[in-house]
C-alpha atoms as a PDB file:
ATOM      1  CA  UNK A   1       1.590 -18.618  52.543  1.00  0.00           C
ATOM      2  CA  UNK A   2      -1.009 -17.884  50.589  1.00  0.00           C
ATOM      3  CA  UNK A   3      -2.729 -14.158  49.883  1.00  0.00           C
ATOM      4  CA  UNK A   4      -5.846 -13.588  50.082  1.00  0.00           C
ATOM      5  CA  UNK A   5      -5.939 -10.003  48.755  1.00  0.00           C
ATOM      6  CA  UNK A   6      -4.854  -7.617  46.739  1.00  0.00           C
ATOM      7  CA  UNK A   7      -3.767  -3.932  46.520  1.00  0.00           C
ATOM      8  CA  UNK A   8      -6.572  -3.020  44.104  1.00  0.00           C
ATOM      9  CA  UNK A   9      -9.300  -4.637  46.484  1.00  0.00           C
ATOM     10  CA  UNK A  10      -8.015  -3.182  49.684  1.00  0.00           C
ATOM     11  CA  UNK A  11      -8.423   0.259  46.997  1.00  0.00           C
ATOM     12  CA  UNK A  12     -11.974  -0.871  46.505  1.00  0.00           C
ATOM     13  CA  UNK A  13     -12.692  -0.614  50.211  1.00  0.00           C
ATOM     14  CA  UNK A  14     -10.510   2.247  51.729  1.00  0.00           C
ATOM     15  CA  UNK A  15      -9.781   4.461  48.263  1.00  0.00           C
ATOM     16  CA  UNK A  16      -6.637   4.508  46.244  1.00  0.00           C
ATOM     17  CA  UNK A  17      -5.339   7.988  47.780  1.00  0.00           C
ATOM     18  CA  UNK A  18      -6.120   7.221  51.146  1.00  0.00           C
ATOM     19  CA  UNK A  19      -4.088   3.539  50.772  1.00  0.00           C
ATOM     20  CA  UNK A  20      -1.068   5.525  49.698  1.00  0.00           C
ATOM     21  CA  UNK A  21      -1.288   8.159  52.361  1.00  0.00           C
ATOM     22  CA  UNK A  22      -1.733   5.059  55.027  1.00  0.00           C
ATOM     23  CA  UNK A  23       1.764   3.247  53.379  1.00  0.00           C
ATOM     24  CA  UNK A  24       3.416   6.792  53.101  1.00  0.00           C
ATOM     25  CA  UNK A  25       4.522   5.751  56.717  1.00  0.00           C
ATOM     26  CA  UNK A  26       7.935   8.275  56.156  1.00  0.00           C
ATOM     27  CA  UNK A  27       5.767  10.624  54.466  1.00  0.00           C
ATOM     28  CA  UNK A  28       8.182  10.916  51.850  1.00  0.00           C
ATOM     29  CA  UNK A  29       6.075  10.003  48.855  1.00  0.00           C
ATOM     30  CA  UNK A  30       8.604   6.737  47.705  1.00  0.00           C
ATOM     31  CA  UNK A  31       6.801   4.541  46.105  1.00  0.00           C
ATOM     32  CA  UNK A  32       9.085   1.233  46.711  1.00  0.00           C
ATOM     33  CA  UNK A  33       7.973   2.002  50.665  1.00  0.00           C
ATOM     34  CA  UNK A  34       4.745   2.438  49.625  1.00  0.00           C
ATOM     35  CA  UNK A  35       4.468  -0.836  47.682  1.00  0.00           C
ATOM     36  CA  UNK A  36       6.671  -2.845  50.061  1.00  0.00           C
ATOM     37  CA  UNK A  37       3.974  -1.588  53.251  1.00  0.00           C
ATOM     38  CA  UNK A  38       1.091  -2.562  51.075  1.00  0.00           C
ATOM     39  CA  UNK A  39       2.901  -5.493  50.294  1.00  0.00           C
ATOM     40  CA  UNK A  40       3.477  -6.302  53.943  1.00  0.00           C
ATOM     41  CA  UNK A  41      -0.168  -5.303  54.756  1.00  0.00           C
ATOM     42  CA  UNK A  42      -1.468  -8.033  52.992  1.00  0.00           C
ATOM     43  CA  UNK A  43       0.772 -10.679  54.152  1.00  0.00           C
ATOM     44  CA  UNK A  44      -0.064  -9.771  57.485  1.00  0.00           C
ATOM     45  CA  UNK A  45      -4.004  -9.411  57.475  1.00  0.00           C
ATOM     46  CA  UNK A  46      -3.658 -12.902  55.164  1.00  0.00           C
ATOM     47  CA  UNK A  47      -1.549 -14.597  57.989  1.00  0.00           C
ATOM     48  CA  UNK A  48      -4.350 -13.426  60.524  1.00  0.00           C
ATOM     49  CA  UNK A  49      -7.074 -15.130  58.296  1.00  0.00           C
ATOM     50  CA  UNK A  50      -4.846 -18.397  58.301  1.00  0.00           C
ATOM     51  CA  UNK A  51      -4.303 -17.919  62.237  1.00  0.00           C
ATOM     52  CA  UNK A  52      -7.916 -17.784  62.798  1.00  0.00           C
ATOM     53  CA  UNK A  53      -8.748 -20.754  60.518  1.00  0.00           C
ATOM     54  CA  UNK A  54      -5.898 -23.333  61.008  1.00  0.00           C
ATOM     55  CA  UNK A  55      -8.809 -25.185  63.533  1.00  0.00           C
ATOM     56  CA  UNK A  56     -11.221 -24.745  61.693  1.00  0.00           C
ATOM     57  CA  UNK A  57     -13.024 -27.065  58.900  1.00  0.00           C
ATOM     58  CA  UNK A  58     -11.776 -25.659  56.202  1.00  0.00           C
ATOM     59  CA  UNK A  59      -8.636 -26.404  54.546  1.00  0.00           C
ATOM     60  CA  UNK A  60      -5.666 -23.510  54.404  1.00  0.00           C
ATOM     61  CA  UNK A  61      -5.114 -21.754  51.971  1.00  0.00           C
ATOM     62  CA  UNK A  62      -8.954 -21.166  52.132  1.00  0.00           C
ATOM     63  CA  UNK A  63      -9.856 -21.262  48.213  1.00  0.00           C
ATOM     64  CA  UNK A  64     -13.681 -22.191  46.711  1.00  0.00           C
ATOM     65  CA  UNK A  65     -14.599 -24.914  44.260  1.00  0.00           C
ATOM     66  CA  UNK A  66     -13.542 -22.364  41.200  1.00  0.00           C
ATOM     67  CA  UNK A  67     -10.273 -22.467  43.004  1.00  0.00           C
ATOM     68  CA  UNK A  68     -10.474 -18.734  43.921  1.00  0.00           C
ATOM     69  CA  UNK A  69     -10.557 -17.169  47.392  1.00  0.00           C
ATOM     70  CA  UNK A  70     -14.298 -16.751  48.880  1.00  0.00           C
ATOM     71  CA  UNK A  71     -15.333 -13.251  48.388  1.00  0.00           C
ATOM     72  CA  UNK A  72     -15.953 -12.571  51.709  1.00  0.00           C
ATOM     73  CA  UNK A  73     -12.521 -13.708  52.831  1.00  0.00           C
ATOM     74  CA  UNK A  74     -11.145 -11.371  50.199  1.00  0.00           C
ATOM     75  CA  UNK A  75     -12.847  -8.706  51.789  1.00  0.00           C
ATOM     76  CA  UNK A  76     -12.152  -9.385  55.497  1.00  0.00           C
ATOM     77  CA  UNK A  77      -8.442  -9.617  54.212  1.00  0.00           C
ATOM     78  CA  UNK A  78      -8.591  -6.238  52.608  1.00  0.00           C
ATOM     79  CA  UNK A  79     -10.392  -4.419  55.494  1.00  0.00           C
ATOM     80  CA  UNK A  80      -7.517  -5.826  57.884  1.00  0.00           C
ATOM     81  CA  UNK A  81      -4.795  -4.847  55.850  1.00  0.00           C
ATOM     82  CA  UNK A  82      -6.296  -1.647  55.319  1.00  0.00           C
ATOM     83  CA  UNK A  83      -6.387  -1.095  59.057  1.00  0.00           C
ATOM     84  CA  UNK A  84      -3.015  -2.427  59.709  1.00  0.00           C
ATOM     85  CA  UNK A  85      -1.673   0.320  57.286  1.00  0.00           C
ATOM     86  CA  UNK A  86      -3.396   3.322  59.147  1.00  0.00           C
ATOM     87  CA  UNK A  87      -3.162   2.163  62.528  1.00  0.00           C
ATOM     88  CA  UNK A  88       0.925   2.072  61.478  1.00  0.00           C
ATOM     89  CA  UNK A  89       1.157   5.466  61.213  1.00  0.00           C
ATOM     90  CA  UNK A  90       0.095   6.469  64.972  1.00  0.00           C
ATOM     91  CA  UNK A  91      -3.658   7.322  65.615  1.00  0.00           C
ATOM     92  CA  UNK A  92      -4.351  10.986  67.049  1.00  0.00           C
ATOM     93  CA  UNK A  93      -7.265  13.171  66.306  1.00  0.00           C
ATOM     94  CA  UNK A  94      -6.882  17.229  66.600  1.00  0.00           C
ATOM     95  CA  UNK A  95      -7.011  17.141  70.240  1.00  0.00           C
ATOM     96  CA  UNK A  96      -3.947  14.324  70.784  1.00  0.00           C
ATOM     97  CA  UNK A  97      -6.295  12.118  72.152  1.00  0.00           C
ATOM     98  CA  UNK A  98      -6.351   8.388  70.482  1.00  0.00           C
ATOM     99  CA  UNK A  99      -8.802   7.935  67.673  1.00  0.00           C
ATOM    100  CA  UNK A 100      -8.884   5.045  65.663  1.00  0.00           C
ATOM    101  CA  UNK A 101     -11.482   5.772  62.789  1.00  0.00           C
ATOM    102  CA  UNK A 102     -11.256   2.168  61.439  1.00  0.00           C
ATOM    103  CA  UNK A 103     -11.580   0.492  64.797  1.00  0.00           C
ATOM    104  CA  UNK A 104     -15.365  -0.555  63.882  1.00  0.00           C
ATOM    105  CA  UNK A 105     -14.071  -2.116  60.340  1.00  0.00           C
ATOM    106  CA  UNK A 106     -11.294  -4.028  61.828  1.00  0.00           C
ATOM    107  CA  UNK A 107     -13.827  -5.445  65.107  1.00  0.00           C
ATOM    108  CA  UNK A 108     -16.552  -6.138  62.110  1.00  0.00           C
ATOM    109  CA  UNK A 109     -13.741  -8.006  59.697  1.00  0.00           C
ATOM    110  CA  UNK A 110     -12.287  -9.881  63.014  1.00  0.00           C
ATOM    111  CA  UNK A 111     -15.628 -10.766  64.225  1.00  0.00           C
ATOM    112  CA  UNK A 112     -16.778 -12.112  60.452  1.00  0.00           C
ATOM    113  CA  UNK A 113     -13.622 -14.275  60.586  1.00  0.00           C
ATOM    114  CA  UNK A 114     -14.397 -15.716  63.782  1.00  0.00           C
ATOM    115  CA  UNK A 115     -17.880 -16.597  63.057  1.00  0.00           C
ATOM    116  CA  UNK A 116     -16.433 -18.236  60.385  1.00  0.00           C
ATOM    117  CA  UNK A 117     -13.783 -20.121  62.431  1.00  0.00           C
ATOM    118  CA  UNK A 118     -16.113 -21.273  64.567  1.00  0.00           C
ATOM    119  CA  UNK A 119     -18.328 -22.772  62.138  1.00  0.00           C
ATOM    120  CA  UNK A 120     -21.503 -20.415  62.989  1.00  0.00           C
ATOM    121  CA  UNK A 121     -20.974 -18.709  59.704  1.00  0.00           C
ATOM    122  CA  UNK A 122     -20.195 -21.114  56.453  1.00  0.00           C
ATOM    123  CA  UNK A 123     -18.668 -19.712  53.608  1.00  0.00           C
ATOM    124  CA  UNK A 124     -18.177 -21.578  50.045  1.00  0.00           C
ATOM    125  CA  UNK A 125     -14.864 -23.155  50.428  1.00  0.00           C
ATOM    126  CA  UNK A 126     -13.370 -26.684  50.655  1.00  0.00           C
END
């Protein structure tokens, strides 16, 4: 399986601090949990990007003519794992009542990837 992000670029999107407070699922500040979540994070939002291409046009792993990952797959990669590490660690806001701040990033990411799928959005890969 290939990844199609990295800790650094899910950073870029969601902020360094608030990425280690989302994998701090024990809250216990160990940062071999922490990397192993992030870790896991990634393969999972990169398996959903394969999921969602396999019948598709494009060929998995999804990689350009430079033989790097599209941008914008990067990104929708990134935005999922960042939501799969909050929504891991329970979603409440003061009043108990289910929240989920990132719930419009992770519909705009899923929708982007199946526009893509579906061939109404073409992105620069082979």
């Amino acid at each position: 399986m290939s990844t199609y992000c990295t800790k650094s670029q899910i950073e870029d999107i969601f902020g360094a601090t608030s990425i280690a407070d989302f994998a701090d699922i024990d809250n216990d500040e160990s940062a071999v949990t922490i990397a192993a979540r992030i870790a896991r994070a990634i393969a999972v939002a990169s398996e959903q990007v394969d999921d969602a291409m396999r019948r598709s046009v494009y060929t998995l792993p999804l990689t350009s003519s430079a033989d790097a990952t599209p941008l914008v797959i990067v990104d929708i990669a990134a935005k999922l794992a960042g939501c799969w590490l909050y929504e891991a660690r329970g979603i409440e806001n003061f009043q108990g009542q289910p929240v989920n701040q990132l719930a419009t990033v992770k519909e705009t990411a899923l929708k982007d990837l199946a526009e893509i799928a579906a061939g109404t959005r073409r992105i620069d890969a082979l």
